[in-house]
Protein backbone atom coordinates (compact mmCIF):
# COMPACT_ATOMS: atom_id res chain seq x y z
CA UNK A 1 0.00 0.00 0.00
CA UNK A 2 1.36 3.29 -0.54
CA UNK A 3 0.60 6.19 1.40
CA UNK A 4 -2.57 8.92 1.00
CA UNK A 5 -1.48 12.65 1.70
CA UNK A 6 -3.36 15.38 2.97
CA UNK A 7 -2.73 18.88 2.27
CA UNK A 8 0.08 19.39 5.15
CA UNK A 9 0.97 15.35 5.03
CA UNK A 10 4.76 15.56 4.12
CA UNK A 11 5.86 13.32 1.41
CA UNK A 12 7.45 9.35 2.90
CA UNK A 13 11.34 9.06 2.10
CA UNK A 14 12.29 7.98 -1.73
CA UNK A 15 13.19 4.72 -0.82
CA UNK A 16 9.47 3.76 0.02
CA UNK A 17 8.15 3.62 -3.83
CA UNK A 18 7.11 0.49 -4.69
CA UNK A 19 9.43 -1.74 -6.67
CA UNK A 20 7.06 -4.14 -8.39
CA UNK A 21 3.52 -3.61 -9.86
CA UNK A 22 3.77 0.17 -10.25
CA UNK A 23 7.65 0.64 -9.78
CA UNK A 24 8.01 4.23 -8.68
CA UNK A 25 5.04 5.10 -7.11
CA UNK A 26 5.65 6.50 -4.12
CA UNK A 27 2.20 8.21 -2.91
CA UNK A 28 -1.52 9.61 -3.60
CA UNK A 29 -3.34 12.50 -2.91
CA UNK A 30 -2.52 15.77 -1.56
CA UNK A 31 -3.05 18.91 -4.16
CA UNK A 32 -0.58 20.61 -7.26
CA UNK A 33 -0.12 23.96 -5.50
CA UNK A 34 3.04 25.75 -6.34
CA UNK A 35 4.51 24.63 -2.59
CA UNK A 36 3.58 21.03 -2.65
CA UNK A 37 5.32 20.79 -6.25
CA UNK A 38 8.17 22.62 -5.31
CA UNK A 39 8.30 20.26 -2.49
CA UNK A 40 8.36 16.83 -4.84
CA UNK A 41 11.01 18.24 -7.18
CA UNK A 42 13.39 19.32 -4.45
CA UNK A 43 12.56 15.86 -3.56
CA UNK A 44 13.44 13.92 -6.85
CA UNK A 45 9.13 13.62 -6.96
CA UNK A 46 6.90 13.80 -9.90
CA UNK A 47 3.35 14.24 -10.39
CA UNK A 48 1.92 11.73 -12.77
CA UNK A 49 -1.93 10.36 -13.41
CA UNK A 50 -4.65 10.10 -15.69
CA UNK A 51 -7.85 12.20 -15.74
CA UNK A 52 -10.68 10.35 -13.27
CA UNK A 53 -7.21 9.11 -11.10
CA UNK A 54 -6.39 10.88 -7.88
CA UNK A 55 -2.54 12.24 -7.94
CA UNK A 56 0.09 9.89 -8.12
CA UNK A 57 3.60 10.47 -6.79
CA UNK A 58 6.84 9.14 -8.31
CA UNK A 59 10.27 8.89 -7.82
CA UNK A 60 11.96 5.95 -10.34
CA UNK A 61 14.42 4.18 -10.04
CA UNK A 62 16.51 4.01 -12.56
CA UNK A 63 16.22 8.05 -13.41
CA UNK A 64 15.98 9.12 -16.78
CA UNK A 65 18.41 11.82 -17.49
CA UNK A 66 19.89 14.01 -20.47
CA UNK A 67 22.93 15.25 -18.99
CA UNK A 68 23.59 18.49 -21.12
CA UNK A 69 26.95 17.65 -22.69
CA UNK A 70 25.81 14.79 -24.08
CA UNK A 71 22.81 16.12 -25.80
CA UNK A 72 22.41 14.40 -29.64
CA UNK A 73 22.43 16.55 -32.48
CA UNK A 74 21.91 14.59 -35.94
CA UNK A 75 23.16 15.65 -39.32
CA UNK A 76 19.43 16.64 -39.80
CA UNK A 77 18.77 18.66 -37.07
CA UNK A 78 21.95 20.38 -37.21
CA UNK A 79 20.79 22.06 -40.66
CA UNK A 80 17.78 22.40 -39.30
CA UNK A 81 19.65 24.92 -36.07
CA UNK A 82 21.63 26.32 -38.55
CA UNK A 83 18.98 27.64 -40.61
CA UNK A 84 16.85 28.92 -37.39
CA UNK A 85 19.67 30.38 -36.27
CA UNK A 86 20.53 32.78 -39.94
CA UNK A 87 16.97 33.55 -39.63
CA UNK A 88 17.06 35.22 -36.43
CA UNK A 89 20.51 36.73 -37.61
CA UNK A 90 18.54 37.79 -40.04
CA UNK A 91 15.46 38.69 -39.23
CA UNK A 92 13.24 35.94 -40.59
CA UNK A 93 10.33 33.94 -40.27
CA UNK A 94 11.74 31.52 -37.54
CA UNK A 95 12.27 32.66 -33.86
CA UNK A 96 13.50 30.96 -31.21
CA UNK A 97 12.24 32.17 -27.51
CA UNK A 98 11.57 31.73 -23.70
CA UNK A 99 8.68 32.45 -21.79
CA UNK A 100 6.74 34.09 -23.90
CA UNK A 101 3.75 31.98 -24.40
CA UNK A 102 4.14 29.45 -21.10
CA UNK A 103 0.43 28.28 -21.25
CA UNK A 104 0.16 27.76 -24.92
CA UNK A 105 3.16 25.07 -24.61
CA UNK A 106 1.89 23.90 -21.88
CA UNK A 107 -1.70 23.06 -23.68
CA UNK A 108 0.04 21.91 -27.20
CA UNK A 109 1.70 19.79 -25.32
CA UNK A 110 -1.70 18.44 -24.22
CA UNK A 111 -3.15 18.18 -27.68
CA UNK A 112 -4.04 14.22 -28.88
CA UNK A 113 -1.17 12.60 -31.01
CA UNK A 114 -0.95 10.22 -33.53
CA UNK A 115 1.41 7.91 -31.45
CA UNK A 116 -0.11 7.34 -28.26
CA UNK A 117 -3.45 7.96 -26.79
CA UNK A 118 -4.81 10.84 -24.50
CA UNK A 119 -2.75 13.50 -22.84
CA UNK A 120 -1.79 13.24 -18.80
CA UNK A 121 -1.64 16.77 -19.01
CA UNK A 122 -5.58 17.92 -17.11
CA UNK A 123 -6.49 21.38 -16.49
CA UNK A 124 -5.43 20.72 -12.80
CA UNK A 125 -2.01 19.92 -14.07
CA UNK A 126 -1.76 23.08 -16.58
CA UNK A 127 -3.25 25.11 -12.99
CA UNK A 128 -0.30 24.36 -11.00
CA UNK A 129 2.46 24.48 -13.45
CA UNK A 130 1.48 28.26 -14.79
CA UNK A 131 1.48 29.15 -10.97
CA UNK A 132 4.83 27.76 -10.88
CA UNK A 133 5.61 29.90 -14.27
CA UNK A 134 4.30 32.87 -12.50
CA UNK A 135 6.46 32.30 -9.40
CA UNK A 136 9.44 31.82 -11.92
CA UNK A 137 10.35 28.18 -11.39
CA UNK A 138 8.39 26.60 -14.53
CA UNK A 139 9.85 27.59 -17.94
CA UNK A 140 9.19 27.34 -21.75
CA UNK A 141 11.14 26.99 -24.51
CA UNK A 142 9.39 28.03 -27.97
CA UNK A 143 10.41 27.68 -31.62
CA UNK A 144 8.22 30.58 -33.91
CA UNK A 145 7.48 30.17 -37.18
CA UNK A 146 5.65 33.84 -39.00
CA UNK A 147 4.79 34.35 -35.49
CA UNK A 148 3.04 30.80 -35.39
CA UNK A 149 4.08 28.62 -32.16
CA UNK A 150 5.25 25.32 -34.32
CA UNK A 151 7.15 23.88 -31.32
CA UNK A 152 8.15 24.07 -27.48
CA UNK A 153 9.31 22.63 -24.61
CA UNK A 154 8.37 23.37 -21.02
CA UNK A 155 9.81 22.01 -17.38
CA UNK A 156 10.72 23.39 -14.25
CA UNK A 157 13.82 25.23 -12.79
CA UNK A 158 15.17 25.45 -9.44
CA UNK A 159 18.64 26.49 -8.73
CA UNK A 160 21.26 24.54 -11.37
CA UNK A 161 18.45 21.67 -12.02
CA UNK A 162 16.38 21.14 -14.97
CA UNK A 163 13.49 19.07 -14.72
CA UNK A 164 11.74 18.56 -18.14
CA UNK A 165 8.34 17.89 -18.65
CA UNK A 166 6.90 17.56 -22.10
CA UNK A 167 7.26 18.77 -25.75
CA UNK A 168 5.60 19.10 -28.97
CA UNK A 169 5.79 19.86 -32.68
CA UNK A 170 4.01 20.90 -35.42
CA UNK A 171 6.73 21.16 -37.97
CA UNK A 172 9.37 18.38 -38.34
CA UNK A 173 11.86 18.80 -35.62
CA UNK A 174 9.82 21.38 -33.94
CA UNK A 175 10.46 19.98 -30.76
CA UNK A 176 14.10 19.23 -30.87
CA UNK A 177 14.98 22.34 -31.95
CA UNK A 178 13.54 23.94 -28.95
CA UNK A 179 15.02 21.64 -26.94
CA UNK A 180 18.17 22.01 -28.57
CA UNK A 181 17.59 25.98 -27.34
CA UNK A 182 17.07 24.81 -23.85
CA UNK A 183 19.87 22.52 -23.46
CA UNK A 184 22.61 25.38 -24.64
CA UNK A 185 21.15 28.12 -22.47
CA UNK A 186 20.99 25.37 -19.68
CA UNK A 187 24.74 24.63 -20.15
CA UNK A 188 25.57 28.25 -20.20
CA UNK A 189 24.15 28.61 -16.87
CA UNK A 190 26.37 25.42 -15.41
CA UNK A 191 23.05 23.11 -15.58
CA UNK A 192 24.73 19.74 -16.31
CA UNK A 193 21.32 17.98 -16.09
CA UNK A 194 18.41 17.55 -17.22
CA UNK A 195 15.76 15.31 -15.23
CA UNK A 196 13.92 12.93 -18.04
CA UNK A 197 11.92 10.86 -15.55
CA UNK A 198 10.93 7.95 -18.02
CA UNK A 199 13.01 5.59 -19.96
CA UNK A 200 11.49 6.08 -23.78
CA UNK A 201 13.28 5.18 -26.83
CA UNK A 202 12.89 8.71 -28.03
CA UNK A 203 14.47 10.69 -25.58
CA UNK A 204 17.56 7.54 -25.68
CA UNK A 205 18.00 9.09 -28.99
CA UNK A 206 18.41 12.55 -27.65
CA UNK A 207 21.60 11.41 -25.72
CA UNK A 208 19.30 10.49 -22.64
CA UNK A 209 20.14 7.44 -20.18
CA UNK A 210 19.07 5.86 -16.67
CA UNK A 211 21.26 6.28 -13.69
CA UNK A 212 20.47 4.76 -10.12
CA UNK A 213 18.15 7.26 -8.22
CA UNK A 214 20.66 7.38 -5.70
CA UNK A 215 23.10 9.11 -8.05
CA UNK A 216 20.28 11.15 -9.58
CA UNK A 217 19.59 12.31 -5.93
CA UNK A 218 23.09 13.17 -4.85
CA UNK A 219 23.21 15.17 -8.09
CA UNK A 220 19.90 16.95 -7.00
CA UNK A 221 20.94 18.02 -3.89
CA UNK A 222 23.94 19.67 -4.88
CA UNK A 223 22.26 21.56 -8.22
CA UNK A 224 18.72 22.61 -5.94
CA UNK A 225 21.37 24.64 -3.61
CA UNK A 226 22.94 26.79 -6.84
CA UNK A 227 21.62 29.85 -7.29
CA UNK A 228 18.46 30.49 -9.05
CA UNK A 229 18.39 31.79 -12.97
CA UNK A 230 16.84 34.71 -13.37
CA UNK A 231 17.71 35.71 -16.73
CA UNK A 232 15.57 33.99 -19.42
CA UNK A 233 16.59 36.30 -22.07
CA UNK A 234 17.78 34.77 -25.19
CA UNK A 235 19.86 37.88 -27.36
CA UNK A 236 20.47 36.40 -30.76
CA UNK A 237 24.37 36.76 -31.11
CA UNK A 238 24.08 34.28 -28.12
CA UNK A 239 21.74 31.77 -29.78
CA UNK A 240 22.05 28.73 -27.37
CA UNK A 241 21.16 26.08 -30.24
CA UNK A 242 24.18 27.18 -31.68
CA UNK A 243 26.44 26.39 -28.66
CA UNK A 244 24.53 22.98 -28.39
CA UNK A 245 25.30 22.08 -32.19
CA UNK A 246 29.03 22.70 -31.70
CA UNK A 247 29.16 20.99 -28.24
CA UNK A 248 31.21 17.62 -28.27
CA UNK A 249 27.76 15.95 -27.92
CA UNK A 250 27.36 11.59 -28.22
CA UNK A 251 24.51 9.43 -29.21
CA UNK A 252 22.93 6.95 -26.89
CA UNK A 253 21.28 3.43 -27.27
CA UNK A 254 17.21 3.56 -27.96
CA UNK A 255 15.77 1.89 -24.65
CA UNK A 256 12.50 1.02 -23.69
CA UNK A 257 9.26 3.13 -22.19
CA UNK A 258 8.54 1.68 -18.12
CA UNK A 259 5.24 0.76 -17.43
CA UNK A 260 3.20 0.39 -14.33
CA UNK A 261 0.41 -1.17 -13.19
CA UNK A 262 -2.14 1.51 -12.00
CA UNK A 263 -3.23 2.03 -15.68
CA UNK A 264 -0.39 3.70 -16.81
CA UNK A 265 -1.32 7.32 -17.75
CA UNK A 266 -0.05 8.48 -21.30
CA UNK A 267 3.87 8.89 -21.80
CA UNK A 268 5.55 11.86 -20.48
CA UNK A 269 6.82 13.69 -23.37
């Protein structure tokens, strides 16, 4: 049995997630205010559950992560930075941004895909991250085509950790070049990781791998006590896809998506 939390019920130690049926799941209830997800992260905890479930807590073990100097760039996507990049140089159609339309990621990321089924991300879940976004923990990342969102990423900061959340496209490579945004400006500002959650074959192909939790947790501790990054501005002669493209950067091995038990709500992503 796992836990239920009330409002002011603090969350049980890590090491109490279950290990079989719904490996991960650490505890229910409680509520997605800012506090009580600040909390979880600072934590190495996750929100994640389907619409009609009550909250479910996580903390996996192994931890996906994309640790920022190993972020994969392919031939494809590299001409794809480059020519983002000499349009904002030059003032053309394609833009690259932060922050500027948190909510909208937030709810394209929600939109029904052709790969999977329904999204895990509810109107209670899009309520508690914009909080966070107004409190400036919770960030976007947005690629702009003719002033027409085509692609973003979104996740949450605190001090020198990253923890990513989900993405979309609606152009190919809409979503990695966004990403490809966040992880330069991340490494810029001495974030050497990026919190995954999930093993998926998709983000294995983004130069993301497990480590033990305990690893992931002695990394968190150190990178929640950096100081916090204020500056989300993104100057063009700076363009942080460009620093990720010519960063040293290595491929990793496709792996598999976990599952659990409890009716597994649809992949985080």
């Amino acid at each position: 049995m796992i836990p239920w939390l009330e409002s002011n019920t603090p969350f049980p130690d890590v090491s109490q997630a279950l290990t079989v049926d719904a490996p991960g799941l650490l505890a229910a209830g409680a509520d997605l205010s800012p506090q009580r997800l600040l909390a979880a992260y600072r934590q190495g905890i996750f929100p994640w559950f389907s619409e009609g479930q009550p909250i479910l807590w996580w903390s996996t073990d192994p931890r996906m992560v994309l640790k920022t100097g190993d972020f994969h760039v392919s031939s494809s996507l590299r001409k794809t930075l480059r020519k983002v990049e000499r349009s904002m140089r030059e003032g053309g159609p394609w833009q690259l941004k932060f922050d500027s339309a948190f909510e909208q990621v937030m709810r394209a990321c929600a939109e029904p895909r052709r790969d999977g089924p329904g999204t895990w991300i509810s109107e209670e879940i899009v309520a508690g991250y914009t909080a966070l976004h107004r409190m400036g923990y919770a960030h976007s990342s947005e690629l702009w085509h003719e002033g027409e969102l085509v692609g973003g990423a979104y996740g949450v900061s605190i001090g020198a950790m990253f923890y990513g959340e989900s993405m979309f496209a609606r152009v190919p490579d809409g979503s990695k070049v966004a990403l490809a945004h966040l992880v330069g400006f991340l490494r810029m500002h001495g974030v050497m990781m990026i919190d995954c959650q999930q093993e998926t074959a998709h983000l294995a192909s983004l130069g993301a791998a497990p480590i033990p939790r305990r690893e992931f947790l002695a990394h968190l501790r150190q990178a929640i006590a950096a100081p916090q990054i204020v500056d989300w501005d993104s100057p063009p002669s700076l363009l942080p896809a460009h620093a990720a493209v010519q960063a040293g950067l290595s491929e990793a091995q496709d792996r598999g998506a976990a599952q659990a038990q409890y009716g597994s709500p649809p992949a985080r992503g």
